[in-house]
C-alpha atoms as a PDB file:
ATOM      1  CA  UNK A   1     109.778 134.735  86.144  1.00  0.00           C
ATOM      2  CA  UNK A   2     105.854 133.797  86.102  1.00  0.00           C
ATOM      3  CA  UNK A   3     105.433 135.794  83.058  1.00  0.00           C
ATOM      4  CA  UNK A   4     108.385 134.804  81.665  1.00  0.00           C
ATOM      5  CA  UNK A   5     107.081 130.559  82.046  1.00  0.00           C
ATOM      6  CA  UNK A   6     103.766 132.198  80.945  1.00  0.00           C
ATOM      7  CA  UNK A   7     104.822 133.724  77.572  1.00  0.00           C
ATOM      8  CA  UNK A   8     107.032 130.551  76.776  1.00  0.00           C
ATOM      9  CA  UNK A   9     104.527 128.117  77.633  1.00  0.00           C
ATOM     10  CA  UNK A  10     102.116 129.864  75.755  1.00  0.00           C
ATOM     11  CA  UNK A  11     104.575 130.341  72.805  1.00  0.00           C
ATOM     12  CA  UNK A  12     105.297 126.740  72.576  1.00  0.00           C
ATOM     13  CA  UNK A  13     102.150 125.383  72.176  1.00  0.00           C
ATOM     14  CA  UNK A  14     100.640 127.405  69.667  1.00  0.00           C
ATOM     15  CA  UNK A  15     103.399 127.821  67.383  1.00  0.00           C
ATOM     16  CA  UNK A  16     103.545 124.117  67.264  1.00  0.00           C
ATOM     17  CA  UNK A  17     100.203 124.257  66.341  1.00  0.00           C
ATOM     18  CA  UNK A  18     100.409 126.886  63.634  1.00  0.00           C
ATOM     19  CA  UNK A  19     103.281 125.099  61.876  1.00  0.00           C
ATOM     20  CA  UNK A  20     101.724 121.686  62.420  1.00  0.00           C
ATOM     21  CA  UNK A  21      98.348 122.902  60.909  1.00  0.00           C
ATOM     22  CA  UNK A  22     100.103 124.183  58.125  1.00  0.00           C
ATOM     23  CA  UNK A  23     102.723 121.749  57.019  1.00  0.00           C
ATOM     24  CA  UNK A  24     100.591 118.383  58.374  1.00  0.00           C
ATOM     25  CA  UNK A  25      97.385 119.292  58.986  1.00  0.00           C
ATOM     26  CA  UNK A  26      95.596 116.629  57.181  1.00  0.00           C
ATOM     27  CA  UNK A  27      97.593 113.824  59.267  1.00  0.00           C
ATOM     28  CA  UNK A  28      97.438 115.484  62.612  1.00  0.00           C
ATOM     29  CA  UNK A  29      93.683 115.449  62.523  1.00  0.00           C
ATOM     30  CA  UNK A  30      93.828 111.913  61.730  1.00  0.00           C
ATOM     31  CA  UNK A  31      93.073 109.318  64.219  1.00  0.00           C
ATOM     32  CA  UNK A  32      93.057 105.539  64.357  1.00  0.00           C
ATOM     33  CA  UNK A  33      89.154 105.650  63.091  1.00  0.00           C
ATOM     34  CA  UNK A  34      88.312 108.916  61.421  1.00  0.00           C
ATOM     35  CA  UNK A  35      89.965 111.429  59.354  1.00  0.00           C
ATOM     36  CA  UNK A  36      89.120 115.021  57.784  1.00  0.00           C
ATOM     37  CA  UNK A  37      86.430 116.324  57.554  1.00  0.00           C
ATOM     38  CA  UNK A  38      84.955 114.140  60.524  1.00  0.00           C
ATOM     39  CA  UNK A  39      88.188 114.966  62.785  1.00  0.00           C
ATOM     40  CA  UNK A  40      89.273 118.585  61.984  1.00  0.00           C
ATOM     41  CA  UNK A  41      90.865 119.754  65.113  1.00  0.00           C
ATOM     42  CA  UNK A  42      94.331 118.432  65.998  1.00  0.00           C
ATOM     43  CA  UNK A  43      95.082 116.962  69.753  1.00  0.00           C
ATOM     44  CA  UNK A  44      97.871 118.539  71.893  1.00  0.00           C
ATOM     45  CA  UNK A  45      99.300 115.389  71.518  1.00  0.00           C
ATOM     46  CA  UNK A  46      99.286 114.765  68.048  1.00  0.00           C
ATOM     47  CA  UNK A  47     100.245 118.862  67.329  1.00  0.00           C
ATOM     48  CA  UNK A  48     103.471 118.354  69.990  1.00  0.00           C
ATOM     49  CA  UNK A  49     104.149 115.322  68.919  1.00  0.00           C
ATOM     50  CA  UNK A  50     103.464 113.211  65.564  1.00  0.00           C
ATOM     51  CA  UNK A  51     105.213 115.526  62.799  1.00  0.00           C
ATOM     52  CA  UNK A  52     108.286 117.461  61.926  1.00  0.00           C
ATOM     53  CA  UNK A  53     108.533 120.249  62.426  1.00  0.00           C
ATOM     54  CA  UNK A  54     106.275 121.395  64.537  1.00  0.00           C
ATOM     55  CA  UNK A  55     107.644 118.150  67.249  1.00  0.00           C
ATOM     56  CA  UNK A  56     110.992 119.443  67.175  1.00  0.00           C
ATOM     57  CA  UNK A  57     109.871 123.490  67.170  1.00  0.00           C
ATOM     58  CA  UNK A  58     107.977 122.528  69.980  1.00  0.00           C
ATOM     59  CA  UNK A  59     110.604 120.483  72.405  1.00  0.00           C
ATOM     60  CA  UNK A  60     112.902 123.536  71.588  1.00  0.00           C
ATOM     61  CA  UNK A  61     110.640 126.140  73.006  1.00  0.00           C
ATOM     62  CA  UNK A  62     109.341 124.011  75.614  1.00  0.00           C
ATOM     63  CA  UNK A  63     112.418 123.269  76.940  1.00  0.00           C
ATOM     64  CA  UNK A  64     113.448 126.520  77.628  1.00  0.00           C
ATOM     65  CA  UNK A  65     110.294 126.855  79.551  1.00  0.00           C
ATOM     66  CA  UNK A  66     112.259 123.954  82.016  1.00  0.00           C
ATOM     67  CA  UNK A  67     114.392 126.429  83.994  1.00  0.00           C
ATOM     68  CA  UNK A  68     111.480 128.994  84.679  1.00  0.00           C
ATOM     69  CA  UNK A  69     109.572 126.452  86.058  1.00  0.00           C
ATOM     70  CA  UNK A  70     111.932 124.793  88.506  1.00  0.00           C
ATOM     71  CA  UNK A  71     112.725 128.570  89.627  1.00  0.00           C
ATOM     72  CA  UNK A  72     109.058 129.222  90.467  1.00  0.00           C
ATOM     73  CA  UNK A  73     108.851 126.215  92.270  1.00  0.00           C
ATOM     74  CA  UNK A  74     111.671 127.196  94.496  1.00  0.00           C
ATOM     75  CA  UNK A  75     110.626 130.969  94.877  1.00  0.00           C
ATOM     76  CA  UNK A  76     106.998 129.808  95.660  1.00  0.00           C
ATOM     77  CA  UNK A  77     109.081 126.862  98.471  1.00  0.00           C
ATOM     78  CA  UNK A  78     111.321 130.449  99.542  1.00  0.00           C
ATOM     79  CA  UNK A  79     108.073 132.760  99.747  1.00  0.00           C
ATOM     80  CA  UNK A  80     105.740 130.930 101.755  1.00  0.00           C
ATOM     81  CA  UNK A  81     107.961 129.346 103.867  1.00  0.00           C
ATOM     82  CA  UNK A  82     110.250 132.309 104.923  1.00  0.00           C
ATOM     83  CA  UNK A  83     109.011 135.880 103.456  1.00  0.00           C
ATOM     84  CA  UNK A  84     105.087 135.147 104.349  1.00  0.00           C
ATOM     85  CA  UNK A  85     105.026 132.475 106.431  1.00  0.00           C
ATOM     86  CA  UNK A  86     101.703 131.414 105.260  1.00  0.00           C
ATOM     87  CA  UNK A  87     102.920 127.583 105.402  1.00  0.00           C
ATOM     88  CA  UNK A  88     105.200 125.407 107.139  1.00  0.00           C
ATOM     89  CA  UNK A  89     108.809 124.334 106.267  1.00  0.00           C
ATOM     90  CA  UNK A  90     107.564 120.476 106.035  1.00  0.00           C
ATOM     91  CA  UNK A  91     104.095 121.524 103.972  1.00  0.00           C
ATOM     92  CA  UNK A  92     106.111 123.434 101.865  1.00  0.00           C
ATOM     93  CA  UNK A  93     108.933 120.872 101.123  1.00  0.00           C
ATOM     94  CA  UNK A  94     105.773 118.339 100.088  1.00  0.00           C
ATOM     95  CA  UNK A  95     104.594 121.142  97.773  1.00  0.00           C
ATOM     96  CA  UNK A  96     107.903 121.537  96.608  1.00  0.00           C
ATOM     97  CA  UNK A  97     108.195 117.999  95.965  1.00  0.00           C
ATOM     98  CA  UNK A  98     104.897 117.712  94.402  1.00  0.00           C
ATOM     99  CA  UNK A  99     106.210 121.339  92.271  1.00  0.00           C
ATOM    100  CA  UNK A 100     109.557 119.283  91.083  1.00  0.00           C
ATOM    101  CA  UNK A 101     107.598 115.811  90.465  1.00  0.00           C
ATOM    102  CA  UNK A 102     104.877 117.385  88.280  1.00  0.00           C
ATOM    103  CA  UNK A 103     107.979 119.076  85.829  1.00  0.00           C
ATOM    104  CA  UNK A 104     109.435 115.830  85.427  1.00  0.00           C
ATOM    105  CA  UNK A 105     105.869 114.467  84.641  1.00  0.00           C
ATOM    106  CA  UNK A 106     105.429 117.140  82.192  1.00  0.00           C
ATOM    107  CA  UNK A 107     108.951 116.317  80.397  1.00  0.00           C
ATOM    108  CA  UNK A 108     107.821 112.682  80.341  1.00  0.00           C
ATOM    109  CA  UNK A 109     104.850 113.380  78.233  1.00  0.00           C
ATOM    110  CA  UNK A 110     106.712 115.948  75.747  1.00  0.00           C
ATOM    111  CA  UNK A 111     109.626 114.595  75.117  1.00  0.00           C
ATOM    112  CA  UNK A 112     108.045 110.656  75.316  1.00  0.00           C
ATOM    113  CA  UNK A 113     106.111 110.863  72.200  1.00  0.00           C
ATOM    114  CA  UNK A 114     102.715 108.546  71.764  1.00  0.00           C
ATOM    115  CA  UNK A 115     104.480 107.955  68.278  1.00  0.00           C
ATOM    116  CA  UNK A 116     107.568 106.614  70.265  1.00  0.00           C
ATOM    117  CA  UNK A 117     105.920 104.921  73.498  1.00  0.00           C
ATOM    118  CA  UNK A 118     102.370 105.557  74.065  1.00  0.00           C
ATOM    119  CA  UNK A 119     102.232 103.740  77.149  1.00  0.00           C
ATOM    120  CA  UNK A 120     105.274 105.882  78.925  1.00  0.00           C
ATOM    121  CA  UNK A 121     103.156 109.231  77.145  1.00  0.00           C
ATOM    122  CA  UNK A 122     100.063 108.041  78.619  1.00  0.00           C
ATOM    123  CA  UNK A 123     100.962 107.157  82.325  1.00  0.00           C
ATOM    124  CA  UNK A 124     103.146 110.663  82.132  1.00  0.00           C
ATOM    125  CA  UNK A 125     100.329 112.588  81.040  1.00  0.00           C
ATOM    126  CA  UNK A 126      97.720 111.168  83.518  1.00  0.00           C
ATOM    127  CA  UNK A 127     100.771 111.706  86.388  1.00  0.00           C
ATOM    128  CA  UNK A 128     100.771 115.142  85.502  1.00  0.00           C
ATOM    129  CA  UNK A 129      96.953 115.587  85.405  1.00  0.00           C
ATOM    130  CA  UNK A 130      96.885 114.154  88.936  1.00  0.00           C
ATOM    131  CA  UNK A 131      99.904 116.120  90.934  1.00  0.00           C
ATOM    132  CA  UNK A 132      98.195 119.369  89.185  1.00  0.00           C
ATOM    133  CA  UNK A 133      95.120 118.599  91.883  1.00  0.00           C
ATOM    134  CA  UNK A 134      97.583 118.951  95.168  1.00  0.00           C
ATOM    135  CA  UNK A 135      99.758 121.197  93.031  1.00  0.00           C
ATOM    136  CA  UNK A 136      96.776 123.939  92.543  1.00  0.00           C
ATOM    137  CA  UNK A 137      95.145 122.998  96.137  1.00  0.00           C
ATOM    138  CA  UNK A 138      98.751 123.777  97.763  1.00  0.00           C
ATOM    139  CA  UNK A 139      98.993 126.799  95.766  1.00  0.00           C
ATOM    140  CA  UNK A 140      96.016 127.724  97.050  1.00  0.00           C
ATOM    141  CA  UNK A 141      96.678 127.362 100.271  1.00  0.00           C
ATOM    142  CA  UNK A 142      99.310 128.590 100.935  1.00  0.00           C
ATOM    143  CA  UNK A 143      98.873 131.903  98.753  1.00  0.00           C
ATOM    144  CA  UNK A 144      98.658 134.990 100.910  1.00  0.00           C
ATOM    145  CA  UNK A 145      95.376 136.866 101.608  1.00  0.00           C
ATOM    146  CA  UNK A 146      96.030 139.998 100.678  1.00  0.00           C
ATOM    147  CA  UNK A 147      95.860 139.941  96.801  1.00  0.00           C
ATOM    148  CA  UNK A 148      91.848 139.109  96.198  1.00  0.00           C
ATOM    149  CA  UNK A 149      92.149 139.490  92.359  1.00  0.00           C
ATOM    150  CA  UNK A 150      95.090 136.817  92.480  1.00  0.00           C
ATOM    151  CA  UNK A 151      92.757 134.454  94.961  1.00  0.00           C
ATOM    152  CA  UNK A 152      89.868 134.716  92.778  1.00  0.00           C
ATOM    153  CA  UNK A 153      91.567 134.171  89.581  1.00  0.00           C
ATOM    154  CA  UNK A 154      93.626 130.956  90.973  1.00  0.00           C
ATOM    155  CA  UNK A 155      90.278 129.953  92.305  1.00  0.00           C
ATOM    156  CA  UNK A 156      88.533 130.051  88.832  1.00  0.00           C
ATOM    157  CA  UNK A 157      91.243 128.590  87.089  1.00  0.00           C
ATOM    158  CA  UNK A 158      91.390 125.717  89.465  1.00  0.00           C
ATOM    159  CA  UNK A 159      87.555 124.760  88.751  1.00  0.00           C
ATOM    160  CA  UNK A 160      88.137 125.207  84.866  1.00  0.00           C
ATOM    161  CA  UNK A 161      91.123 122.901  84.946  1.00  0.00           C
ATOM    162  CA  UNK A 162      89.080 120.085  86.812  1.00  0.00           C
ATOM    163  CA  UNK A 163      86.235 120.956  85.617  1.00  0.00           C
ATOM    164  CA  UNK A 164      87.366 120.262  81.797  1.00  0.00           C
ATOM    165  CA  UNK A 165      88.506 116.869  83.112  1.00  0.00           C
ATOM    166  CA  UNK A 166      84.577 115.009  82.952  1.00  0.00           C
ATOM    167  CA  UNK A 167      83.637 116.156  79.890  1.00  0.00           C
ATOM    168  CA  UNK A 168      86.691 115.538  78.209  1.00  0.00           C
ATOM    169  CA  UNK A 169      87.239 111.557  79.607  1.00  0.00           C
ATOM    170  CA  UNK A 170      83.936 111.550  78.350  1.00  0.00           C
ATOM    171  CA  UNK A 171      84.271 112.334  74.891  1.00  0.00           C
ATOM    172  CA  UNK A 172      87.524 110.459  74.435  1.00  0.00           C
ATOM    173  CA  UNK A 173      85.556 107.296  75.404  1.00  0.00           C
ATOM    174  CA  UNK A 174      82.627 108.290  72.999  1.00  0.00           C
ATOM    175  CA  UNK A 175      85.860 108.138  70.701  1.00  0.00           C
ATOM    176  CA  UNK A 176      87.963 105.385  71.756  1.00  0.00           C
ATOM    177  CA  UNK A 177      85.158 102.918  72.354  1.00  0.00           C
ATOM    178  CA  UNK A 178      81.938 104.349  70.763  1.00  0.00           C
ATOM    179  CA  UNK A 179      84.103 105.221  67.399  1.00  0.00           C
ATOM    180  CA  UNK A 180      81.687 108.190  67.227  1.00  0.00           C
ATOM    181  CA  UNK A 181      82.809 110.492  64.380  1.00  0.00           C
ATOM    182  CA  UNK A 182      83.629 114.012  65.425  1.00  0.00           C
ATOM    183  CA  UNK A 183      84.250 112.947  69.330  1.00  0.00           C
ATOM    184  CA  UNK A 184      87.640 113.285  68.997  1.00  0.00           C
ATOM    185  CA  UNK A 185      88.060 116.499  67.968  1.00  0.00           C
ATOM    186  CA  UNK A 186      85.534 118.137  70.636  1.00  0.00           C
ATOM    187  CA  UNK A 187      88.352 115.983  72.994  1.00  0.00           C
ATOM    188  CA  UNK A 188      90.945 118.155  71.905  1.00  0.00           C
ATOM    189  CA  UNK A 189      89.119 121.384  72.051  1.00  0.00           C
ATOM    190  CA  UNK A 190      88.850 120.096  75.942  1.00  0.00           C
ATOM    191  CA  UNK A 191      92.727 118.804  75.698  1.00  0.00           C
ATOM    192  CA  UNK A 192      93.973 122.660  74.508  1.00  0.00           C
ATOM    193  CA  UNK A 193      91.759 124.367  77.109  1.00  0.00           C
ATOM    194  CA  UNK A 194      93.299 122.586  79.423  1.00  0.00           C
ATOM    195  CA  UNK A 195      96.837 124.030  78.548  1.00  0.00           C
ATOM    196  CA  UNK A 196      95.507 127.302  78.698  1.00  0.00           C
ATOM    197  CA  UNK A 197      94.331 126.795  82.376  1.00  0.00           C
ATOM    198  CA  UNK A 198      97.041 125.367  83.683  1.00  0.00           C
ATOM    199  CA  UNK A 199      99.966 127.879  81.831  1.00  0.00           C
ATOM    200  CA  UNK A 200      97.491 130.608  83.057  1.00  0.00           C
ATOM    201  CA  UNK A 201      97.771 129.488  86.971  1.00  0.00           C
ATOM    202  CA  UNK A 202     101.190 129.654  87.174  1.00  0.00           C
ATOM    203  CA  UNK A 203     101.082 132.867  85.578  1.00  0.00           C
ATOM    204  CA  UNK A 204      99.555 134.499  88.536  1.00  0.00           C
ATOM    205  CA  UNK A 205     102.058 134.016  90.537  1.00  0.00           C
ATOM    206  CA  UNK A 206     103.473 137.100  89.278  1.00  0.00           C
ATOM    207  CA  UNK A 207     101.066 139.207  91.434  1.00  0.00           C
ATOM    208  CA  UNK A 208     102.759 137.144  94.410  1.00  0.00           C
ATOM    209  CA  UNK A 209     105.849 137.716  93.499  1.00  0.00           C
ATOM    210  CA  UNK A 210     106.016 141.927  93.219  1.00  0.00           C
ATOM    211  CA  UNK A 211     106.355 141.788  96.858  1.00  0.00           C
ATOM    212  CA  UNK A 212     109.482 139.415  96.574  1.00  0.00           C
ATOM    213  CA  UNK A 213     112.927 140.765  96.346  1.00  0.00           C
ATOM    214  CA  UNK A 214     115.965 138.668  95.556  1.00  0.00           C
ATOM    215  CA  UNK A 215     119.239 140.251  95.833  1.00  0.00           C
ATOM    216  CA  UNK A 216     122.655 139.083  94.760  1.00  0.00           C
ATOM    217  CA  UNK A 217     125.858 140.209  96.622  1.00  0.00           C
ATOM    218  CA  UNK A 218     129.395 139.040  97.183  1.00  0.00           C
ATOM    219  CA  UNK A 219     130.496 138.707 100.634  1.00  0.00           C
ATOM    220  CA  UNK A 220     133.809 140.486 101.459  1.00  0.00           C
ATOM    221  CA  UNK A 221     136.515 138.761 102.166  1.00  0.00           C
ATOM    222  CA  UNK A 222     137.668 138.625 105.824  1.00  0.00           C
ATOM    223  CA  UNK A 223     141.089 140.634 106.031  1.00  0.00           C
ATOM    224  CA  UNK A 224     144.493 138.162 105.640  1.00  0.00           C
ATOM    225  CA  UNK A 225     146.361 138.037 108.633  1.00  0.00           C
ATOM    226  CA  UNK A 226     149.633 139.202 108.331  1.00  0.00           C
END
């Protein structure tokens, strides 16, 4: 299921940004101040969302990344809270919440263009940045000890994510109220990193989950009296 939400996730993103770079690329580097060759990388917003169609390629693929998610989110709700025991039923039900919250955040943001409302695509994005911090923590939490490789790698990936987050604010305000040429596009080299961070988190759940079984049988039915 991780790698499953893994290869989707990863699928989706950068075959929006092949066909976007190919059939738009000139516009999707374009920004409100600067153009090619000042700007010459395109946003995650701008790939996902300005142009056909790469936009609709994109909300296809994505969405079948939906059900994947909401699964993991259970499992990981299922196998800390009853196989492992490594958290509580009520700490897991807020990480589950958190889990379920953050997907909706991320379907606000995809499907809410900045083309069609870039208020509702803003607040959705910065949502989403900001249940990935308890999101990640709880992960990390509650993920057993066994598995050091997994640990370490969540670790890492958790300090890249937030990491990314200074440098990148920073440059989009060299951008949005310096109008420094070229700022934007070392934004979005921050922006797509931070994809890769976050897709490659939930990935490692997959380690966790070779020591889950799910089995699905049917109950008998009890004999009819006569």
């Amino acid at each position: 299921m991780a790698i499953l939400l893994t290869r989707d996730s990863i699928a989706a993103f950068f075959i929006a940004l092949l066909v976007g770079c190919y059939t738009h690329y000139y516009k999707i580097v374009q920004n409100e101040f600067f153009g090619f060759p000042q700007e010459w990388f395109p946003s995650v917003s701008a790939t996902t969302g300005d142009r056909y169609p790469a936009r609709a390629l994109f909300q296809i693929l994505i969405a079948l990344t939906s059900g994947p998610r909401i699964v993991l989110v259970c499992l990981w709700y299922v196998y800390t809270t009853a196989c492992i025991r490594t958290s509580t039923v009520s700490f897991g039900k807020c990480l589950f919440a958190v889990g379920l919250m953050r997907t909706v955040a991320c379907g606000g943001w995809v499907y809410i263009t900045s083309t069609d409302d870039h208020s509702i695509h803003d607040v959705s994005m910065v949502l989403y940045l900001l249940l990935t911090l308890p999101w990640q923590l709880g992960v990390l939490y509650t993920c057993p000890d066994t598995d050091k490789v997994a640990i370490k790698r969540r670790r890492l990936l958790t300090i890249a994510f937030f990491g990314t987050l200074p440098p990148m604010i920073y440059f989009f305000l060299q951008h949005k109220m310096h109008h420094v040429p070229g700022a934007y596009t070392i934004y979005a080299f921050f922006e797509w990193s931070l994809i890769i961070y976050d897709v490659a988190f939930d990935g490692i759940t997959a380690f966790d989950f070779k020591r889950l079984e799910l089995w699905i049988t049917c109950r008998k039915r009890k004999a009819e009296s006569v």
